[in-house]
Protein backbone atom coordinates (compact mmCIF):
# COMPACT_ATOMS: atom_id res chain seq x y z
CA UNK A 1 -10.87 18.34 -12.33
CA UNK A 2 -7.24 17.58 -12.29
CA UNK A 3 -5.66 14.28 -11.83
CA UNK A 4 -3.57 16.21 -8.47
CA UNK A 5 -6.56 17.92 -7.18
CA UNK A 6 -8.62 15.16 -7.24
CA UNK A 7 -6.07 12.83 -5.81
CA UNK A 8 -5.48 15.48 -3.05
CA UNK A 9 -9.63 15.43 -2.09
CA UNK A 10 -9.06 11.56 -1.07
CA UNK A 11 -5.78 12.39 0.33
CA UNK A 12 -7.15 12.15 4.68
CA UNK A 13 -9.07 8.88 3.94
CA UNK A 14 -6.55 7.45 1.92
CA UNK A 15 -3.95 8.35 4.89
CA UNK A 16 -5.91 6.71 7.50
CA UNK A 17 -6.61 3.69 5.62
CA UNK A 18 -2.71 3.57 4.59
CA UNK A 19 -2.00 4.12 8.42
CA UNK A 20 -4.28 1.01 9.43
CA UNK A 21 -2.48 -1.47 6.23
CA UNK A 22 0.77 -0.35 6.85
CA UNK A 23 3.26 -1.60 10.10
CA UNK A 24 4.54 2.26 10.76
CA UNK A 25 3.72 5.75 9.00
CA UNK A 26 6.86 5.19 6.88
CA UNK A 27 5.21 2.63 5.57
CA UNK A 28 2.23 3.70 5.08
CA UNK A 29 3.60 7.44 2.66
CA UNK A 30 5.37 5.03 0.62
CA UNK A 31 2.25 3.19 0.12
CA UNK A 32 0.47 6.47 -0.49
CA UNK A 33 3.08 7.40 -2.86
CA UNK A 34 2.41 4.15 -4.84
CA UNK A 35 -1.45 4.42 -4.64
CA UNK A 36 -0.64 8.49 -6.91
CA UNK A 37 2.37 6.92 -9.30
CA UNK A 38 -0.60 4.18 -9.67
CA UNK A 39 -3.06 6.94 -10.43
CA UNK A 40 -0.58 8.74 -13.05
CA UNK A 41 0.04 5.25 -14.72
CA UNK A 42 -3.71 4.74 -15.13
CA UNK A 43 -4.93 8.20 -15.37
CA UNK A 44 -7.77 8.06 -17.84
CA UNK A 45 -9.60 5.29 -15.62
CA UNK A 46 -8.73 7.11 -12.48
CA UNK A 47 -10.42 10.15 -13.94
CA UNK A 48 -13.24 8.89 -15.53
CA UNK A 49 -14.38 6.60 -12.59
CA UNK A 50 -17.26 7.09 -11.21
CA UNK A 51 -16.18 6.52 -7.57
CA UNK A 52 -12.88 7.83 -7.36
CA UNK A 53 -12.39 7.37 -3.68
CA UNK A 54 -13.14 3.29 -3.96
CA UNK A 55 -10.52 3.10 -7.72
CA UNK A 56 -8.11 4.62 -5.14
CA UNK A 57 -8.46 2.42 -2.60
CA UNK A 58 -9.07 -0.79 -4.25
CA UNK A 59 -5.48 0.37 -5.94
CA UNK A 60 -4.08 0.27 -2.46
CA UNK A 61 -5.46 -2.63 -1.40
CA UNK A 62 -3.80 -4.38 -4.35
CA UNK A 63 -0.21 -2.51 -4.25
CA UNK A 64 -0.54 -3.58 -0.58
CA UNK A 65 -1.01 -7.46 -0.69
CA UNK A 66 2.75 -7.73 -2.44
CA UNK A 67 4.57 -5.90 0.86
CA UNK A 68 2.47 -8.06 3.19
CA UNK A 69 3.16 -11.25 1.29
CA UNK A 70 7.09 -10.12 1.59
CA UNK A 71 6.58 -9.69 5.29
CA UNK A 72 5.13 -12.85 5.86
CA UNK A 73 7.64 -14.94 3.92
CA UNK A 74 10.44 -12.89 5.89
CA UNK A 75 9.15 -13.58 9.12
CA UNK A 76 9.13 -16.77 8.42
CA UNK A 77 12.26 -16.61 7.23
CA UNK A 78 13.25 -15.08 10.33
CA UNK A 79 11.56 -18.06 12.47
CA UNK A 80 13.37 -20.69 10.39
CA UNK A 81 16.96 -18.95 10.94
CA UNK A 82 16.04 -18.55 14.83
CA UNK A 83 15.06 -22.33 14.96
CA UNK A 84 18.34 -23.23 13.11
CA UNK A 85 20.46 -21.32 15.44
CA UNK A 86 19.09 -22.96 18.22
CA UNK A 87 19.24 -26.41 17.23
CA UNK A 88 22.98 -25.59 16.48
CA UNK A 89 24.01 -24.83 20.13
């Protein structure tokens, strides 16, 4: 079986798991996207895996924690500009 074909059989749990990580459906193709350019980078262990389904998503889990670690920090961000405008009136 083909790297695409194979990545396509995972393709409506990988979509709902995306949809539950991700803040909008945007989000959450772009993450999808990542999860197959991830799977073309490392296609030999993709393919030869046992359990595709889990190499897929532990591979989104991990592209995901950089984009929520970004979020947080600008958020925070965020708070610390709204406090600072505040305590300037």
């Amino acid at each position: 079986m083909d790297l695409d074909s194979k990545f396509k059989d995972h393709l409506p749990g990988l979509r709902m798991r995306a949809l539950a990580l991700a803040e909008n459906a945007v989000a959450a193709e772009k993450l999808i996207r990542s999860v197959y350019l991830h799977s073309q980078r490392h296609a030999p262990e993709f393919l030869s895996h046992p359990n595709p389904r889990l190499w897929l998503l532990i591979a989104m889990e991990r592209l995901v924690e950089p984009w929520r670690s970004q979020a947080r920090s600008e958020r925070s961000l965020d708070g610390l500009w709204s406090r600072a405008m505040e305590a300037s009136w």
